[in-house]
Protein backbone atom coordinates (compact mmCIF):
# COMPACT_ATOMS: atom_id res chain seq x y z
CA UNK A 1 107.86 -10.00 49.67
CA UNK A 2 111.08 -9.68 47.88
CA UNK A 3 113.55 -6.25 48.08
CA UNK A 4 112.65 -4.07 45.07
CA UNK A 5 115.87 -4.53 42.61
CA UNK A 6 116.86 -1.25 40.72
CA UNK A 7 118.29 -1.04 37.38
CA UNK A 8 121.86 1.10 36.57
CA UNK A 9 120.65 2.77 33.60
CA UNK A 10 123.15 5.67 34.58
CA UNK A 11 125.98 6.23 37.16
CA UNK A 12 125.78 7.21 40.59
CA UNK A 13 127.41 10.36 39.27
CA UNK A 14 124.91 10.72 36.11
CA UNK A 15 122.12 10.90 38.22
CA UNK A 16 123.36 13.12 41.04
CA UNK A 17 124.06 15.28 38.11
CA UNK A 18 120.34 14.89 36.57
CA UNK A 19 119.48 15.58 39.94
CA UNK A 20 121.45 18.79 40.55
CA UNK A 21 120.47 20.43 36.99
CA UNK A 22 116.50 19.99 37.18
CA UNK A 23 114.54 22.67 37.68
CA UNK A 24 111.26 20.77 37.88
CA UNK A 25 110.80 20.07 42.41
CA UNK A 26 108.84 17.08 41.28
CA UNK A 27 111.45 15.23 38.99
CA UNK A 28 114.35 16.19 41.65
CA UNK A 29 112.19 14.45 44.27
CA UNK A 30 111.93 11.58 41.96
CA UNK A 31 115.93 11.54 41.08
CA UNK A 32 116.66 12.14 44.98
CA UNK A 33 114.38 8.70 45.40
CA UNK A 34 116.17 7.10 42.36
CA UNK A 35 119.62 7.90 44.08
CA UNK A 36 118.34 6.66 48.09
CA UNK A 37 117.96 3.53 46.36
CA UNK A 38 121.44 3.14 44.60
CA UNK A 39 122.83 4.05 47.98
CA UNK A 40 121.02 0.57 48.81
CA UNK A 41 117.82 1.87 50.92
CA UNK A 42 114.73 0.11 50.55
CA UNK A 43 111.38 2.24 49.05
CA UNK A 44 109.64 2.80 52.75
CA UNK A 45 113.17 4.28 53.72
CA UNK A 46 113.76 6.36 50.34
CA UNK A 47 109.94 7.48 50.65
CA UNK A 48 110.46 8.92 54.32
CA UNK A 49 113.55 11.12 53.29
CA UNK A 50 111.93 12.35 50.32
CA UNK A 51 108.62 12.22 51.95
CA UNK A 52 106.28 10.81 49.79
CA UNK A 53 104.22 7.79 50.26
CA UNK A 54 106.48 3.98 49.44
CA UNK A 55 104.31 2.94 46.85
CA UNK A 56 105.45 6.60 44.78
CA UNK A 57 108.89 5.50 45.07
CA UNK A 58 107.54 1.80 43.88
CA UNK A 59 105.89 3.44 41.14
CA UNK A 60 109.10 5.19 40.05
CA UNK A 61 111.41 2.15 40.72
CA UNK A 62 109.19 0.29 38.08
CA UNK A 63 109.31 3.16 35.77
CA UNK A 64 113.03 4.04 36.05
CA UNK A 65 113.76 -0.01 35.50
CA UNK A 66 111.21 -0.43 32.69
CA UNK A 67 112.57 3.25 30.92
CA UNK A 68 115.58 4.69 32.67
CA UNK A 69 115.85 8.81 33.69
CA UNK A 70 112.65 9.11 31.11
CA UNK A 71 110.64 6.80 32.52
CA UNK A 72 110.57 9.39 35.70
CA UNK A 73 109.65 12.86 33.50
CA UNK A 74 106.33 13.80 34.83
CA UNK A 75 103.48 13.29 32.29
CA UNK A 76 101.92 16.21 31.59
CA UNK A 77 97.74 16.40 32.87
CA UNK A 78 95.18 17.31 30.44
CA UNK A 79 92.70 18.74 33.05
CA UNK A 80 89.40 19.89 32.71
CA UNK A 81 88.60 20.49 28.80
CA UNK A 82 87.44 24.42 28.03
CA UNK A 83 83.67 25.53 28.77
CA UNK A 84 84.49 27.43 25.47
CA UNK A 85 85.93 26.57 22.31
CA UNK A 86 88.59 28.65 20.97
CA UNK A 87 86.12 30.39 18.28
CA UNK A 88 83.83 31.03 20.81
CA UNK A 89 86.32 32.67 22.99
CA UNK A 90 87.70 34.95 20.78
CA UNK A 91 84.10 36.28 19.97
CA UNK A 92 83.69 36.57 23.69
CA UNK A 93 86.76 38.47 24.00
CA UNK A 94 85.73 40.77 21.13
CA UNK A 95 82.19 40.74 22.85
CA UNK A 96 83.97 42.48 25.86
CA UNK A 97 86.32 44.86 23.98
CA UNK A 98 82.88 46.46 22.96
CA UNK A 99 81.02 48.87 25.47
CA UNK A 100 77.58 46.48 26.67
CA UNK A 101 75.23 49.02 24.98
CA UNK A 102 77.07 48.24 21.26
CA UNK A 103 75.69 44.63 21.87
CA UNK A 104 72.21 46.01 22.92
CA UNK A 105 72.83 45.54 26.63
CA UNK A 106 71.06 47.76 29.17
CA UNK A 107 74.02 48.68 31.20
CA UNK A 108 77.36 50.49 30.69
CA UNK A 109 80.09 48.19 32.30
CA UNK A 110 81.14 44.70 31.72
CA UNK A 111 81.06 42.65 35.30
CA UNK A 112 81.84 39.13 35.99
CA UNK A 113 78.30 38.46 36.11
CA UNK A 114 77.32 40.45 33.43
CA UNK A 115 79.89 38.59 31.40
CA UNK A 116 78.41 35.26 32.85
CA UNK A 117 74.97 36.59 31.64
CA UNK A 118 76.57 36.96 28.21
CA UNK A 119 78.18 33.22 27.71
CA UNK A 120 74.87 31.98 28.67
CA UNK A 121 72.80 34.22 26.37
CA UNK A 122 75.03 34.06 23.41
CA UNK A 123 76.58 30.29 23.45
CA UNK A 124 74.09 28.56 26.02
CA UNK A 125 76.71 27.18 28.08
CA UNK A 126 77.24 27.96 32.03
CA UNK A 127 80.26 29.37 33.05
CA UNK A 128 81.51 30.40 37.04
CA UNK A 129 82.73 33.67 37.64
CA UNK A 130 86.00 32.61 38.96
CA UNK A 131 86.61 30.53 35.64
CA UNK A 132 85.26 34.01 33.46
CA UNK A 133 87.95 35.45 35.12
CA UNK A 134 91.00 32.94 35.04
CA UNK A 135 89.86 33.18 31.26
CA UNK A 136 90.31 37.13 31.14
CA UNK A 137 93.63 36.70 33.07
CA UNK A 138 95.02 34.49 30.44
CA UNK A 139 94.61 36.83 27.80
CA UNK A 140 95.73 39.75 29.68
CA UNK A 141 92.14 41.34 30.16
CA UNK A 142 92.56 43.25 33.18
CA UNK A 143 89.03 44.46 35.12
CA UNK A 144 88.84 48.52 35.11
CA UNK A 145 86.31 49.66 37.78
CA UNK A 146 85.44 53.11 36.06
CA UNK A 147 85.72 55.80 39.00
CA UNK A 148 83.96 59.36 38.89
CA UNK A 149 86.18 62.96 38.42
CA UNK A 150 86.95 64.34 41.58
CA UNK A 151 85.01 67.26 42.45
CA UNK A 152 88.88 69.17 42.54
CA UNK A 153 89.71 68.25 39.08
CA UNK A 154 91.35 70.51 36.79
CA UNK A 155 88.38 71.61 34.70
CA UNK A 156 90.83 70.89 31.11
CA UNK A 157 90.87 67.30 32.59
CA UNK A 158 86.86 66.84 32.76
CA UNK A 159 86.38 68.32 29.18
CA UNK A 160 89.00 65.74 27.74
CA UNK A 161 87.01 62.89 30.32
């Protein structure tokens, strides 16, 4: 097999510079692999100081050569699409903002499960807990466990509770 050859798209300097000003850990580990190889390493040896695997730095050697300091911006992932679509989150948010017993539920406080119960019930479509919740979180929806009046409280405070 023949050495990988790198293209100059920028200086030595250029890219120690690139390399300096991101704040992205994943492109500087790409640049600091970019430079190791204008120093004249080969991709196993530029992969164990920046300790990836050698066929990431051969990936990036390609892409660098094929696109220059753009060719190594990370692409952004799509993940997982939404259980719910946006209209049918923003009814389920509204949904919540409402006591249970407005939307003829038999109970007083909205739970994760209960909440679970309701995506099922209302859009037919399964949701986990954990994801009900990351989906609260990102629309600042904070969980408020309702605690009873202490026995000791100030009896203006449990008229205005």
């Amino acid at each position: 097999m023949f050495p990988l050859q790198i293209k100059r798209h920028v200086s030595f300097e250029e890219l120690k510079n690139l390399f300096r000003k991101t704040d992205k850990k994943s492109l500087a580990i790409r640049y600091l692999a970019i430079l190791k190889m204008y120093e004249g390493e080969d991709a196993p040896k530029a992969a164990r100081e920046v300790y990836v695997t050698p066929q990431s730095v051969r990936n990036w050697v390609h892409r660098w050569n094929e696109q220059g300091p753009k060719g190594l911006i990370p692409e952004p992932q799509s993940g997982r699409p939404p259980v719910l679509k946006e209209e049918e989150r923003e009814v389920l948010i509204n949904d919540v903002l409402k006591s249970p017993r407005e939307i003829d539920y038999d109970f007083s406080t909205w739970t994760l499960k209960a909440i679970v119960g309701h995506v099922k019930k209302k859009f037919g479509k399964e949701m986990s807990i954990s994801g009900v919740d990351r989906m609260l979180k990102r629309d600042n929806l904070s969980r408020v466990v309702p605690r009873p009046m202490p026995a000791k409280a100030d009896p203006q405070k449990k008229l205005n509770f």
